[in-house]
PDB file of N, CA and C in Angstrom:
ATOM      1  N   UNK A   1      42.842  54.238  75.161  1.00  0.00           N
ATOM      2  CA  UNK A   1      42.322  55.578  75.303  1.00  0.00           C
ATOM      3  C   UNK A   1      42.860  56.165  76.611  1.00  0.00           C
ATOM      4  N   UNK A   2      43.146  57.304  76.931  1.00  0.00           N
ATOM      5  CA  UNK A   2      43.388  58.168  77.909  1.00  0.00           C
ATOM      6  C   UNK A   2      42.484  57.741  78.487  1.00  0.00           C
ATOM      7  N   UNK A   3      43.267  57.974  80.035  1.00  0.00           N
ATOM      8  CA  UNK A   3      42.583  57.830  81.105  1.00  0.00           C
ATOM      9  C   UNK A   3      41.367  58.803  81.537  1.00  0.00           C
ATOM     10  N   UNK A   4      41.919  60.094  80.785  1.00  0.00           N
ATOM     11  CA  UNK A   4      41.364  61.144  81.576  1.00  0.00           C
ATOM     12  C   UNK A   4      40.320  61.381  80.606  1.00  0.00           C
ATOM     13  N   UNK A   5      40.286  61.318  79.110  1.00  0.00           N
ATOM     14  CA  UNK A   5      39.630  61.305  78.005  1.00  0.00           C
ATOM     15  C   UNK A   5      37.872  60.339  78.195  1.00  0.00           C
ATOM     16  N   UNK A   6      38.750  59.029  78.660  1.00  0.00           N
ATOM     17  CA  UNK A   6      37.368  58.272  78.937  1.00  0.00           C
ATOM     18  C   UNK A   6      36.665  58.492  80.347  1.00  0.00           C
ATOM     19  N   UNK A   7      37.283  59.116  81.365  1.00  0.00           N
ATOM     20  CA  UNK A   7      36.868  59.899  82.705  1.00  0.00           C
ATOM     21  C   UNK A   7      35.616  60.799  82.038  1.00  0.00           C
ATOM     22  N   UNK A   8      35.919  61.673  81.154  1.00  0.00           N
ATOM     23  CA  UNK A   8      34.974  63.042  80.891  1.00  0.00           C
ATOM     24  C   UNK A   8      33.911  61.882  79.740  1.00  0.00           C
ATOM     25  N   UNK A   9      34.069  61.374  79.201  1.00  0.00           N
ATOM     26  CA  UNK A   9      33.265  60.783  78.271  1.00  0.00           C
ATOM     27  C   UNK A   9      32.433  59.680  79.458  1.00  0.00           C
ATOM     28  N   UNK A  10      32.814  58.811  80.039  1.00  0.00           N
ATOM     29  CA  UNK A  10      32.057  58.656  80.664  1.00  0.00           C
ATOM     30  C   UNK A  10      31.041  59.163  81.995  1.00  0.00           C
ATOM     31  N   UNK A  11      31.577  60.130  82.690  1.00  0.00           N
ATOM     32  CA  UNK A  11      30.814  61.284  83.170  1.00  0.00           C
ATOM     33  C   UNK A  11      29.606  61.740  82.323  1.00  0.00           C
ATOM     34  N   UNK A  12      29.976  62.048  80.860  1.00  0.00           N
ATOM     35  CA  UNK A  12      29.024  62.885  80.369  1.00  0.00           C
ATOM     36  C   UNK A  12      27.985  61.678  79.996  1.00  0.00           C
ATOM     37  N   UNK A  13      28.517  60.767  79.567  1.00  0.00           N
ATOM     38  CA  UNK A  13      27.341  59.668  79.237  1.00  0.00           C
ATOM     39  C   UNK A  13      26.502  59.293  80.449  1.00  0.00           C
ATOM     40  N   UNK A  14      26.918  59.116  81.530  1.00  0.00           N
ATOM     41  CA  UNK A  14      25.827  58.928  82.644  1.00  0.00           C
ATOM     42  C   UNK A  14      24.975  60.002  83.009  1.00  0.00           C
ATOM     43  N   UNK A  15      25.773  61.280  82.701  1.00  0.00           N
ATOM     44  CA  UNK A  15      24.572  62.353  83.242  1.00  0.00           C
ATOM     45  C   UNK A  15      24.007  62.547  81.820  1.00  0.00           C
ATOM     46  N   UNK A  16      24.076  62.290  80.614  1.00  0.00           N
ATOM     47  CA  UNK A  16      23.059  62.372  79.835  1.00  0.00           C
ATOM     48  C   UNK A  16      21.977  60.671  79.679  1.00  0.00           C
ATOM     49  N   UNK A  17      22.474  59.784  80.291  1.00  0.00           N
ATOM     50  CA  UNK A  17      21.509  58.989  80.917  1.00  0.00           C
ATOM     51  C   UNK A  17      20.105  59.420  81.438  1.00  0.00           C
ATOM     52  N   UNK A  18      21.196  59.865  82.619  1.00  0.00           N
ATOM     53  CA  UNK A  18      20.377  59.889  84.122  1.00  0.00           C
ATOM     54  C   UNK A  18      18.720  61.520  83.705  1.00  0.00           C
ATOM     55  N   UNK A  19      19.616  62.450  82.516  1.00  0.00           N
ATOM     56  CA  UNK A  19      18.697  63.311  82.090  1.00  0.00           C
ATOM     57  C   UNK A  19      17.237  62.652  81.031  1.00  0.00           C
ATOM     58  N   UNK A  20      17.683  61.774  80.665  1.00  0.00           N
ATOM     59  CA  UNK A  20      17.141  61.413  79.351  1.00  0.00           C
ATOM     60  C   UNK A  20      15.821  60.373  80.201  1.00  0.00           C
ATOM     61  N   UNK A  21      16.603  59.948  81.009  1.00  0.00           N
ATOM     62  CA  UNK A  21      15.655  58.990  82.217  1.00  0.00           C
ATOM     63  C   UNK A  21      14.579  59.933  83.040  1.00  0.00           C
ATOM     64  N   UNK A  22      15.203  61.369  83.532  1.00  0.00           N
ATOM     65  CA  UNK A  22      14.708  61.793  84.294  1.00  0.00           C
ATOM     66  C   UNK A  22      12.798  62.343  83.256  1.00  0.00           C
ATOM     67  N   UNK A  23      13.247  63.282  82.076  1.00  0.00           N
ATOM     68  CA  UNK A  23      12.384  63.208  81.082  1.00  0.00           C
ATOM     69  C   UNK A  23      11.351  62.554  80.423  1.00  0.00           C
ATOM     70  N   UNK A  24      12.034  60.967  80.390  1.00  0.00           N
ATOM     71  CA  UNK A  24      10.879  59.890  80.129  1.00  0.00           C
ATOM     72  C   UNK A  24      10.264  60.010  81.236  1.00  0.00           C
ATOM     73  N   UNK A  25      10.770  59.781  81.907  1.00  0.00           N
ATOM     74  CA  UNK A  25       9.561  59.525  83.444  1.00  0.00           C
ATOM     75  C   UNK A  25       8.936  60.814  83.480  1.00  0.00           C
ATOM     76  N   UNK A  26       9.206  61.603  83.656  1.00  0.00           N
ATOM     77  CA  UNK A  26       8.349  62.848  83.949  1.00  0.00           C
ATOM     78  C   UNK A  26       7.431  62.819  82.882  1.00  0.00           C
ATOM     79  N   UNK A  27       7.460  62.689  81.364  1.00  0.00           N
ATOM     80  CA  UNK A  27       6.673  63.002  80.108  1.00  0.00           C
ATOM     81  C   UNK A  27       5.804  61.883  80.891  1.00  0.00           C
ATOM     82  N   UNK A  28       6.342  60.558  80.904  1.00  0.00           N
ATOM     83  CA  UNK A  28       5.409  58.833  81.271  1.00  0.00           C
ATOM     84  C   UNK A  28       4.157  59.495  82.642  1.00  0.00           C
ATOM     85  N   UNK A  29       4.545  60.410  82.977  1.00  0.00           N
ATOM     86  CA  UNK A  29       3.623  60.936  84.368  1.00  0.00           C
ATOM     87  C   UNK A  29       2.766  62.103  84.073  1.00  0.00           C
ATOM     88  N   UNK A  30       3.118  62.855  83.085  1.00  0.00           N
ATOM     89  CA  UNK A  30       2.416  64.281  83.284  1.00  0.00           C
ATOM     90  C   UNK A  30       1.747  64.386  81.971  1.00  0.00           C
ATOM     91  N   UNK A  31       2.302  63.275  81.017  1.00  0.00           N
ATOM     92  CA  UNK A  31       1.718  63.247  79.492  1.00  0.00           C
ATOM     93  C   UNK A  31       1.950  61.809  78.879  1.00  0.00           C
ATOM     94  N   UNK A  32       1.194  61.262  79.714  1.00  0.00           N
ATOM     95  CA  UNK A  32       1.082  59.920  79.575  1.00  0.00           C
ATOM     96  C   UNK A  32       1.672  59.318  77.928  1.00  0.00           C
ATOM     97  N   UNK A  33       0.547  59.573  76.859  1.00  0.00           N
ATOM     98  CA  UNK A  33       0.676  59.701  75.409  1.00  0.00           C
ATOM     99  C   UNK A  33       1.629  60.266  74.473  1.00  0.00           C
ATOM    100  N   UNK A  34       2.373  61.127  75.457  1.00  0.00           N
ATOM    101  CA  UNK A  34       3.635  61.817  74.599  1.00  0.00           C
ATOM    102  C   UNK A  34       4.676  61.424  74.814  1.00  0.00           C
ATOM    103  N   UNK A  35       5.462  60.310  75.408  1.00  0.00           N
ATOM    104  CA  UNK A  35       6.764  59.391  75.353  1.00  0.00           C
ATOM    105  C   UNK A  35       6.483  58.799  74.088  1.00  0.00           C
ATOM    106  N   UNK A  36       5.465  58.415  73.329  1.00  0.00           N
ATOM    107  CA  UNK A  36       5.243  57.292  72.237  1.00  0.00           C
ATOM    108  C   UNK A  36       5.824  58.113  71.487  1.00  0.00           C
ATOM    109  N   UNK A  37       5.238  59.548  71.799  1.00  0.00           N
ATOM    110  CA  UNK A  37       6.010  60.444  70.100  1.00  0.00           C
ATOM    111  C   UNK A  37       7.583  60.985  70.229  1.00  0.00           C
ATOM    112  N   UNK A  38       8.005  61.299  68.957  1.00  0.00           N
ATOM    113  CA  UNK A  38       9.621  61.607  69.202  1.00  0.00           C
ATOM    114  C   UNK A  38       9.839  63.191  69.706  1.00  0.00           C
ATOM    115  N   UNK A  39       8.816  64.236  69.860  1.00  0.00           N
ATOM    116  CA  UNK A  39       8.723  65.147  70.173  1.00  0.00           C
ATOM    117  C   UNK A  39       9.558  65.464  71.741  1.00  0.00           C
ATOM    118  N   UNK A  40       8.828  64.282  72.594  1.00  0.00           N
ATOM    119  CA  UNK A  40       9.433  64.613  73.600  1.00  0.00           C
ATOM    120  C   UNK A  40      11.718  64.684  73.814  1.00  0.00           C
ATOM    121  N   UNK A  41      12.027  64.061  73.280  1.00  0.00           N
ATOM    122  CA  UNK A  41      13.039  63.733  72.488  1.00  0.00           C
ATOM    123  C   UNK A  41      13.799  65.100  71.909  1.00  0.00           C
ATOM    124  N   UNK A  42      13.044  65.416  70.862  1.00  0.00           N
ATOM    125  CA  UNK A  42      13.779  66.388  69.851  1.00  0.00           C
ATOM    126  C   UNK A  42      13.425  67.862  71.014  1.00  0.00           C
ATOM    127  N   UNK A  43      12.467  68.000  71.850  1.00  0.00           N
ATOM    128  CA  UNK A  43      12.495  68.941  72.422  1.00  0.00           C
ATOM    129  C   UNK A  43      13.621  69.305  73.628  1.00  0.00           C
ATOM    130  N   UNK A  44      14.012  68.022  74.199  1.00  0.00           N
ATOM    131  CA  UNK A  44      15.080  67.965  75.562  1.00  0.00           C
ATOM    132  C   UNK A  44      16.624  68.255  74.731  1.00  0.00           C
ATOM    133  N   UNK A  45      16.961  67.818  73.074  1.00  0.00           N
ATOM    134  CA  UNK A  45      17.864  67.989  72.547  1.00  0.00           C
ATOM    135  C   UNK A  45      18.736  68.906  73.298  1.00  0.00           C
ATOM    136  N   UNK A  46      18.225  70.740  73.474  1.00  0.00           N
ATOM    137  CA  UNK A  46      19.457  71.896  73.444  1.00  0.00           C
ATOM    138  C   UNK A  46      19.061  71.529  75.280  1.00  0.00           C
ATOM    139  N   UNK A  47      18.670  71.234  75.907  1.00  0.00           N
ATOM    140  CA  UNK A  47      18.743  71.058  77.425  1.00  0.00           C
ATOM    141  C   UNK A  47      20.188  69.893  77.421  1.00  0.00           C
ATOM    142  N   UNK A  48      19.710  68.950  76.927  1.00  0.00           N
ATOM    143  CA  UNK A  48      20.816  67.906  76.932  1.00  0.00           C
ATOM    144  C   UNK A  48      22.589  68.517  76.678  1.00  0.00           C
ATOM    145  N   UNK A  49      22.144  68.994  75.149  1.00  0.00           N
ATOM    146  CA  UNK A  49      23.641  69.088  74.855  1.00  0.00           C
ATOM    147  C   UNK A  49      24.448  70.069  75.603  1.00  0.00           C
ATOM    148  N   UNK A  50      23.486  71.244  76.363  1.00  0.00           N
ATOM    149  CA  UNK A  50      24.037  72.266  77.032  1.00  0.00           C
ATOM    150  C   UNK A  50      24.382  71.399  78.075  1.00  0.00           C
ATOM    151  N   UNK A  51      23.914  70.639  79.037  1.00  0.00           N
ATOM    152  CA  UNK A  51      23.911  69.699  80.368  1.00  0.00           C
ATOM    153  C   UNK A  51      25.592  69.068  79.506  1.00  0.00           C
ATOM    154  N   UNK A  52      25.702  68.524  78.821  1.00  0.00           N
ATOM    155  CA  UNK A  52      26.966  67.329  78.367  1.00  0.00           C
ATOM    156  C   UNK A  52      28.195  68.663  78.175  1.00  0.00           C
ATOM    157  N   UNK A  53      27.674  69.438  77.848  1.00  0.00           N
ATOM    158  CA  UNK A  53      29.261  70.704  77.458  1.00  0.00           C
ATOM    159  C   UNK A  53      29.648  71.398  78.552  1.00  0.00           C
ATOM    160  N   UNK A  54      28.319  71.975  79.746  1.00  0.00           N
ATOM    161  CA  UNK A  54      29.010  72.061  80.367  1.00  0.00           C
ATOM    162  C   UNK A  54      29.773  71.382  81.675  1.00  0.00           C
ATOM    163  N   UNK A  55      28.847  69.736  81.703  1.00  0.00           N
ATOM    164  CA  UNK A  55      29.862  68.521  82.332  1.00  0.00           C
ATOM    165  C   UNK A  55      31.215  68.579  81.594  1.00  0.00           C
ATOM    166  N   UNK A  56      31.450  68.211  80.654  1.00  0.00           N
ATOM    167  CA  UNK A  56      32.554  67.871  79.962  1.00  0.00           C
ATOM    168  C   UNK A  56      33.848  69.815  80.537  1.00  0.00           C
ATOM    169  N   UNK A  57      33.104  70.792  79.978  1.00  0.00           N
ATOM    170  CA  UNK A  57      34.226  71.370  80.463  1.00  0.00           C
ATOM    171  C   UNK A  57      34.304  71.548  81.877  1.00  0.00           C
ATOM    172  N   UNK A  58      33.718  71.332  82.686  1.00  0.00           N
ATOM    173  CA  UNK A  58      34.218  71.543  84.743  1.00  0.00           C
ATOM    174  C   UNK A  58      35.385  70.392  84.696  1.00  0.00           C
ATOM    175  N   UNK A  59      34.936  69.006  84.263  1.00  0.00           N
ATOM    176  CA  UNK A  59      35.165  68.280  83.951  1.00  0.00           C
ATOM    177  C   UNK A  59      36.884  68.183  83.595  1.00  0.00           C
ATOM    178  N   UNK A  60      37.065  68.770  82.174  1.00  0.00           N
ATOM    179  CA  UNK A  60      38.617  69.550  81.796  1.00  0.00           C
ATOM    180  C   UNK A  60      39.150  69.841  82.706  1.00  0.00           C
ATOM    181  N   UNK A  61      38.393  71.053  83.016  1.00  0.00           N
ATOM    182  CA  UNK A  61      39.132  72.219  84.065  1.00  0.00           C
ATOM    183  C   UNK A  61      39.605  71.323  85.562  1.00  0.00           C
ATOM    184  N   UNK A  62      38.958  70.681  85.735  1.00  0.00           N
ATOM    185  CA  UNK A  62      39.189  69.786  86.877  1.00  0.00           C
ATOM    186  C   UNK A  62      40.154  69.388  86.919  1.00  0.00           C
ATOM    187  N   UNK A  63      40.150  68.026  85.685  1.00  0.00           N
ATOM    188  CA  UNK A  63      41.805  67.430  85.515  1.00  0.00           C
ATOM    189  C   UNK A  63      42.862  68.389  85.087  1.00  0.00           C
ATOM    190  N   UNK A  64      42.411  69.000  84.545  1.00  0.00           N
ATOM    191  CA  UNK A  64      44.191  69.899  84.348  1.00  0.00           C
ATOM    192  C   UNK A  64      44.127  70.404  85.543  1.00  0.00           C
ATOM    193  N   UNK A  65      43.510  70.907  86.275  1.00  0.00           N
ATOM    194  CA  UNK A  65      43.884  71.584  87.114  1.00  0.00           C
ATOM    195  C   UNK A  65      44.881  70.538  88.359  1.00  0.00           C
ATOM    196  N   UNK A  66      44.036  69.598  88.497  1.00  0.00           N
ATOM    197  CA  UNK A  66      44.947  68.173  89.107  1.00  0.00           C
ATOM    198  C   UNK A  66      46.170  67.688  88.660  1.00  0.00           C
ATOM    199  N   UNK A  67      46.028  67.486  87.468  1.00  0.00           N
ATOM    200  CA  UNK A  67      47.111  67.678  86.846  1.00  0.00           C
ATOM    201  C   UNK A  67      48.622  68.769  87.047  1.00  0.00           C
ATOM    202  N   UNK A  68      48.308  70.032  86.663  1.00  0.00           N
ATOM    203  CA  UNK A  68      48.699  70.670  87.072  1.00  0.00           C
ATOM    204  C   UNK A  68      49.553  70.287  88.650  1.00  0.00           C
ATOM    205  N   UNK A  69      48.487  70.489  89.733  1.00  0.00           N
ATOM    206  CA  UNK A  69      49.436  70.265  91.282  1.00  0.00           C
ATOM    207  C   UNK A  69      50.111  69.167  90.853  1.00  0.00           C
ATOM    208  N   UNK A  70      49.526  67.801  90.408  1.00  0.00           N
ATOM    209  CA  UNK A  70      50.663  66.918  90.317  1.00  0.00           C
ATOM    210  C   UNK A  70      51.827  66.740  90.139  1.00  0.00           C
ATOM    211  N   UNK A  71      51.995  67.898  88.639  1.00  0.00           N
ATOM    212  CA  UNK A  71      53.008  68.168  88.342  1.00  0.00           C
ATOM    213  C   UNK A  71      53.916  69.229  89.345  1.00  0.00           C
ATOM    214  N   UNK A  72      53.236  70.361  90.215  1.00  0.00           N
ATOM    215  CA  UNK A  72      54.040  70.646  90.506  1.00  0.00           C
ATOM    216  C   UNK A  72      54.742  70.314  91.873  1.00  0.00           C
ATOM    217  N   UNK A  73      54.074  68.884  92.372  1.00  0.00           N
ATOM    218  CA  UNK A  73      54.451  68.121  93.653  1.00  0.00           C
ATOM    219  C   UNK A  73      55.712  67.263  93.092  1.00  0.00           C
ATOM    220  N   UNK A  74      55.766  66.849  92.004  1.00  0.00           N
ATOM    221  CA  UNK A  74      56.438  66.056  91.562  1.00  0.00           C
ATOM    222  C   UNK A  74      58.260  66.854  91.524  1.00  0.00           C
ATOM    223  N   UNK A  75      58.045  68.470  91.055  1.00  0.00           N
ATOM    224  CA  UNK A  75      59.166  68.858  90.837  1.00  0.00           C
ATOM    225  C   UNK A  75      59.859  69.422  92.257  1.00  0.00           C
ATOM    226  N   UNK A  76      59.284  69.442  93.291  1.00  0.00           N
ATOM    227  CA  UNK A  76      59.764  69.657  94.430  1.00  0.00           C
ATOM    228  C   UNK A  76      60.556  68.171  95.354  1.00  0.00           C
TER     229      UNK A  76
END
């Protein structure tokens, strides 16, 4: 796999970790009884996937953009 491919994939998997962690704990503290149900879960869904799209594109934009100078250090 690309280097840069598994860079953004793994980025996005730790910060949808570190979200999914942050949630349990907070529900485990403020609603003791509602981690058991899947609610808490299906509700963080559009928080999550918005959090992973827009990691993943800064993410892009980053490496190409690195990319990019690389390339143009290389032709000088």
């Amino acid at each position: 796999m690309n280097q840069s491919i598994r860079f953004v994939l793994l980025t996005t998997l730790q910060i949808a970790a570190v979200v999914i962690l942050f949630a349990f704990i907070m529900t485990a503290l403020f609603d003791p009884g509602g981690w058991s149900k899947i609610d808490w879960f299906t509700n963080l869904l559009p928080l999550l996937i918005t959090i992973m799209v827009i990691n993943a594109a800064i993410q892009i934009v980053r490496l190409s953009r690195q990319a990019m100078r690389r390339g143009r250090d290389r032709s000088k």
